[in-house]
Protein backbone atom coordinates (compact mmCIF):
# COMPACT_ATOMS: atom_id res chain seq x y z
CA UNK A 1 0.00 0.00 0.00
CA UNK A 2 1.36 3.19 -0.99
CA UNK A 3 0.53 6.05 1.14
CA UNK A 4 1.88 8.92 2.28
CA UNK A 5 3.53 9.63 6.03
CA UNK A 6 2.91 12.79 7.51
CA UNK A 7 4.55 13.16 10.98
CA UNK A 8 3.72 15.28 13.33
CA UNK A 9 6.40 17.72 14.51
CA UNK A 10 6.58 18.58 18.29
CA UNK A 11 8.97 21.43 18.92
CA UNK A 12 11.42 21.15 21.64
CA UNK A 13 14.54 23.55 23.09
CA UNK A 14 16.79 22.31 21.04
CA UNK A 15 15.08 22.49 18.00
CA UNK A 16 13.47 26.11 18.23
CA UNK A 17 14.51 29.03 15.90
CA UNK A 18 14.20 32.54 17.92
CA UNK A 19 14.07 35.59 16.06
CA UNK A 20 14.03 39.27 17.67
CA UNK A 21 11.99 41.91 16.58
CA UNK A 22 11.08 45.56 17.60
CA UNK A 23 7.27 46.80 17.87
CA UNK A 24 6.93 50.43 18.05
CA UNK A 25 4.25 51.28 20.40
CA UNK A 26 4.30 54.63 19.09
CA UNK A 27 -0.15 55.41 18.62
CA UNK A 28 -0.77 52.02 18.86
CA UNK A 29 -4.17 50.72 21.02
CA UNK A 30 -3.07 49.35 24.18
CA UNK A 31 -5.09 45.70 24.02
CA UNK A 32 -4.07 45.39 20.44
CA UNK A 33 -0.77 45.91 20.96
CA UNK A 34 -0.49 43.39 24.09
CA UNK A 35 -2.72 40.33 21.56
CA UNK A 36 -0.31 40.44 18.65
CA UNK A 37 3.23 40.99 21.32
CA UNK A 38 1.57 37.67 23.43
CA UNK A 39 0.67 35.59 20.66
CA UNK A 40 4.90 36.81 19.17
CA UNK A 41 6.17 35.59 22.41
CA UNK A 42 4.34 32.64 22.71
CA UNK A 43 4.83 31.37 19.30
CA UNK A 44 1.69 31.16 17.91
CA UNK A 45 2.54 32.26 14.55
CA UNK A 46 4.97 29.55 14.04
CA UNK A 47 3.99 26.46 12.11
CA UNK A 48 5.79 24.28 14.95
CA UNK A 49 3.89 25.69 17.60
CA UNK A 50 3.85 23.43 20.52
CA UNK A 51 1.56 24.42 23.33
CA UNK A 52 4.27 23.12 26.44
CA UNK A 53 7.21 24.49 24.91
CA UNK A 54 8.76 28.26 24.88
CA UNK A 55 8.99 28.30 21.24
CA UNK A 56 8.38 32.11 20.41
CA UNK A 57 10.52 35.16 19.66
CA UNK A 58 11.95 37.85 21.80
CA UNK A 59 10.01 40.98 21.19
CA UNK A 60 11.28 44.65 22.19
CA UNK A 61 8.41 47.17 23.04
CA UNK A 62 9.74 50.81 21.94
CA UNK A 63 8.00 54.19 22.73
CA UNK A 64 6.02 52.57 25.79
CA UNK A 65 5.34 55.93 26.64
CA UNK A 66 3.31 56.84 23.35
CA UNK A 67 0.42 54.09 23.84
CA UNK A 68 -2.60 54.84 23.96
CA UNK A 69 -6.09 53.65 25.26
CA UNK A 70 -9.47 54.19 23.70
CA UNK A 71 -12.70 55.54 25.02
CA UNK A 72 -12.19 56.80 28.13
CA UNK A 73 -10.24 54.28 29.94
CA UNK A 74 -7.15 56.64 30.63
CA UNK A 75 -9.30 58.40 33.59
CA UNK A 76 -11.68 55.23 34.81
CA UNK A 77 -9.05 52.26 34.14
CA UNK A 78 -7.84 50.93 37.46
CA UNK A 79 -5.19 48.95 38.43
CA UNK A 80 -5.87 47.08 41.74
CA UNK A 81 -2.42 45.56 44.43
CA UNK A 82 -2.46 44.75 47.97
CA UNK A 83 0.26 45.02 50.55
CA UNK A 84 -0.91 42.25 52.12
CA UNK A 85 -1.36 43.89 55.10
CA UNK A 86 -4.99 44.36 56.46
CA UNK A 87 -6.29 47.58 54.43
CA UNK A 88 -3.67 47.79 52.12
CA UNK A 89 -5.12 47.40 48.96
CA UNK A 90 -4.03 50.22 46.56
CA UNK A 91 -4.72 51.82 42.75
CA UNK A 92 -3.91 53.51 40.19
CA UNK A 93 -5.80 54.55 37.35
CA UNK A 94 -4.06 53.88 34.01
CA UNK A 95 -2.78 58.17 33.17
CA UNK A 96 -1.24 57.87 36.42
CA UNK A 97 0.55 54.27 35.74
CA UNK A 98 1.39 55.70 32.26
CA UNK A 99 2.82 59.30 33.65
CA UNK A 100 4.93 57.00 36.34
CA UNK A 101 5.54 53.58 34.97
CA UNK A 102 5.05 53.45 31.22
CA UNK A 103 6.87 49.94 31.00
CA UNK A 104 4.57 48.70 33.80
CA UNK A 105 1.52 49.01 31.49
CA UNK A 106 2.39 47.29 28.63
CA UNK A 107 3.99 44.63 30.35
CA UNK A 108 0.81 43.90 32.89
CA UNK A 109 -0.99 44.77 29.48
CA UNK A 110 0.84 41.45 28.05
CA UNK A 111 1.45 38.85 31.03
CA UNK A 112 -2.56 39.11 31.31
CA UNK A 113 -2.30 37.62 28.04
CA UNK A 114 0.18 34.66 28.83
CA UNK A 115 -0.64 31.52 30.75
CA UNK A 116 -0.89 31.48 34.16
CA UNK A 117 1.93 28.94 35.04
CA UNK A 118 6.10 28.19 35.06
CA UNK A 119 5.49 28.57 31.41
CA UNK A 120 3.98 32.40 31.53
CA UNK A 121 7.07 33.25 33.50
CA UNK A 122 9.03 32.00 31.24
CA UNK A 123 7.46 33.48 28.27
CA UNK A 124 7.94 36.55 30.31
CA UNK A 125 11.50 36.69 30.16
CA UNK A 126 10.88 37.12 25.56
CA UNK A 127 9.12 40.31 26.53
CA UNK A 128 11.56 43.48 26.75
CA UNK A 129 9.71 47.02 26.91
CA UNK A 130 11.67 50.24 26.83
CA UNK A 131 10.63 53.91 27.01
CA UNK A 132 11.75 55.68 23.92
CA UNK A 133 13.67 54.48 21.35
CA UNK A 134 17.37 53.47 22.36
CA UNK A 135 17.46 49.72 23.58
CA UNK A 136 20.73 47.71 24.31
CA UNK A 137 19.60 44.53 21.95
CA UNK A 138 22.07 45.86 18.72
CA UNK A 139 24.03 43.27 19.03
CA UNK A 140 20.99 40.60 18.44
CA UNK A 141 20.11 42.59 15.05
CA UNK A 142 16.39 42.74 15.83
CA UNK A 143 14.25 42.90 12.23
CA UNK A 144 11.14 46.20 13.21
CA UNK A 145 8.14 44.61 12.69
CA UNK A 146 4.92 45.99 11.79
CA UNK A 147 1.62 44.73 13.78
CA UNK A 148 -0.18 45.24 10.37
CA UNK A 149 1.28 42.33 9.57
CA UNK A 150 0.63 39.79 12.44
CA UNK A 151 -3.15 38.77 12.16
């Protein structure tokens, strides 16, 4: 009987490519941003996607400063911590977080995005946001990517 054999491939560490690219953040909705940056780090768009394995690219944020929100969230978007201690729970609305801790946004913007296990915190360590444009990832020769082009 002559048939074909189609094998599944199951990625491992060994066997993944990882690219770099650069997202400019620069105008860019805040959600829509974080969907296409979490489904680059994660590997999603890869045709060896494997669901247990860290098989997506490093991705560098730039102008994290620049995002924006729509509607109104700016004023009524509100970021919630505790200190653990009683009556220490604490926020911030999201023009606060952005005048103080632009990275802080996008980032909380993206790990919301990424499981919630070992692997997440992994897949966390692919993520690098910076405000402005100067990063110190030259030396991995990062290709700029448009979002346009991620679906």
């Amino acid at each position: 009987m002559d048939t074909l054999s189609y094998k599944t491939i199951s990625a491992n560490k060994a066997t993944v490519q990882k690219d770099w690219y650069i997202v400019d953040a620069e105008n860019e909705t805040l959600g829509r941003l974080s969907s296409k940056v979490a489904k680059l780090i994660r590997g999603k768009h890869k045709p060896y996607y494997t669901p247990h394995v860290d098989c997506g690219d490093h991705v560098i944020v730039v102008n994290a400063e620049k995002i924006r929100l729509s509607g109104n969230k700016m004023a009524e978007k509100t970021y919630l911590s505790h200190t653990e201690y009683p009556g220490g729970q604490k926020s911030i609305t999201a023009a606060q977080l952005l005048a103080k801790k632009p990275i802080a946004l996008v980032e909380r913007a993206v790990v919301g995005m990424l499981p919630k296990n070992r692997l997440g915190r992994a897949l966390f360590g692919n993520l690098h946001v910076v405000e402005g444009t100067e990063h110190k990832f030259d030396a991995q020769k990062p290709k700029e990517l448009k979002l346009d082009s991620i679906k």
